[in-house]
PDB file of N, CA and C in Angstrom:
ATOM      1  N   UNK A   1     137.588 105.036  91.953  1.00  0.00           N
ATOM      2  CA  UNK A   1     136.313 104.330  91.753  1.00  0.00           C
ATOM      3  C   UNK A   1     136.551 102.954  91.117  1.00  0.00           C
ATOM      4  N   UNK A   2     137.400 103.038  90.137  1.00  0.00           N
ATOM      5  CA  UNK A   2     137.408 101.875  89.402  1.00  0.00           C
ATOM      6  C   UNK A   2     138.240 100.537  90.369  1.00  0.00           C
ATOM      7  N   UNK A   3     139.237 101.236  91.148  1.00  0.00           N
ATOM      8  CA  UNK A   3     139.407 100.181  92.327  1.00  0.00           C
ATOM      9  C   UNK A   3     138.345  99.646  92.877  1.00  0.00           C
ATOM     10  N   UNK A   4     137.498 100.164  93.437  1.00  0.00           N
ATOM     11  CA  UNK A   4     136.731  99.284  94.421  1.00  0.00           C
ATOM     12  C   UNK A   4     135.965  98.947  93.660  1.00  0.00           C
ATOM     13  N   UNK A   5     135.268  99.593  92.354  1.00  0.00           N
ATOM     14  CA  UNK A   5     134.445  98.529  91.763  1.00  0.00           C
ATOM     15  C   UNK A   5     135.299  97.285  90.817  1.00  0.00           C
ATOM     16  N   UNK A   6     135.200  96.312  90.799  1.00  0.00           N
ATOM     17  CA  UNK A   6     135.865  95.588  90.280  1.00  0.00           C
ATOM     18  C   UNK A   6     135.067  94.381  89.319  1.00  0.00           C
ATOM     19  N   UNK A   7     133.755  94.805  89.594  1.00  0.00           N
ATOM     20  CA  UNK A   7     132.619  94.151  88.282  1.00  0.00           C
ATOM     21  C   UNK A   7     132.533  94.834  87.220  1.00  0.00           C
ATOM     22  N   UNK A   8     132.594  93.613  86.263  1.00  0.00           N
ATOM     23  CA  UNK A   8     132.263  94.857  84.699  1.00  0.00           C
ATOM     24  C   UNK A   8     131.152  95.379  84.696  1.00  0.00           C
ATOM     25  N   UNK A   9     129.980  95.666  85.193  1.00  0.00           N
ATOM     26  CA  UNK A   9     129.072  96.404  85.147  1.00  0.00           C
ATOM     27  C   UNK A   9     129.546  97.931  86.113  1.00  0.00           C
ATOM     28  N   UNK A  10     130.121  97.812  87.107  1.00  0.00           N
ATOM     29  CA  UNK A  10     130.614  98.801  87.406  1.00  0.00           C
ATOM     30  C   UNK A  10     131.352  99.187  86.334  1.00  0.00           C
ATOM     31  N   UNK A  11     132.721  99.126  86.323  1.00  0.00           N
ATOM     32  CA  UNK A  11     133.083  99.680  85.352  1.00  0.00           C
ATOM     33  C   UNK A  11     132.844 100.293  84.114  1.00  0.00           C
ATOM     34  N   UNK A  12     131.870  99.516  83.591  1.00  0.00           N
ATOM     35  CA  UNK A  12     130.849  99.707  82.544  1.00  0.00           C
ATOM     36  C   UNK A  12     130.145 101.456  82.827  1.00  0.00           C
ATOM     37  N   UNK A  13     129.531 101.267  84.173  1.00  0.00           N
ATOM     38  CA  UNK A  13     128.758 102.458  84.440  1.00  0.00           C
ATOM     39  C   UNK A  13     130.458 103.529  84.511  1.00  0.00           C
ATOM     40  N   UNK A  14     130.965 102.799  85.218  1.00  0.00           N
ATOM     41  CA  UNK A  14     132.264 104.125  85.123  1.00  0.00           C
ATOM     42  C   UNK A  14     132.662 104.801  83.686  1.00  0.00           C
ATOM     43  N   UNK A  15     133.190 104.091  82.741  1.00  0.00           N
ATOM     44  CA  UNK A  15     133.107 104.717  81.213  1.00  0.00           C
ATOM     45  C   UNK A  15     132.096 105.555  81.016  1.00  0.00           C
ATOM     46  N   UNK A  16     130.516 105.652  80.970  1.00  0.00           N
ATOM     47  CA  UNK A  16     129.300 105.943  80.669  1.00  0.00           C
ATOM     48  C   UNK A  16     129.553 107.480  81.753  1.00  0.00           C
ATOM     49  N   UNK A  17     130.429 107.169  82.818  1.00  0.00           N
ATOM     50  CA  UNK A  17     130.096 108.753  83.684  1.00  0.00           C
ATOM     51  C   UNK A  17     131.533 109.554  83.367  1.00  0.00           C
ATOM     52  N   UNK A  18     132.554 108.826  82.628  1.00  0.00           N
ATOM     53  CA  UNK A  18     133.940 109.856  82.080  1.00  0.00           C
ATOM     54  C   UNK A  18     133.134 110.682  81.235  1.00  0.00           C
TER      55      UNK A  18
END
């Protein structure tokens, strides 16, 4: 996931769903 998202708001939401 964190590959293809590559905006800090993605990522952002990625931390928030570990």
């Amino acid at each position: 996931m964190i590959n293809i998202c590559l905006t800090k708001t993605c990522i952002y939401i990625f931390q928030i769903m570990l």
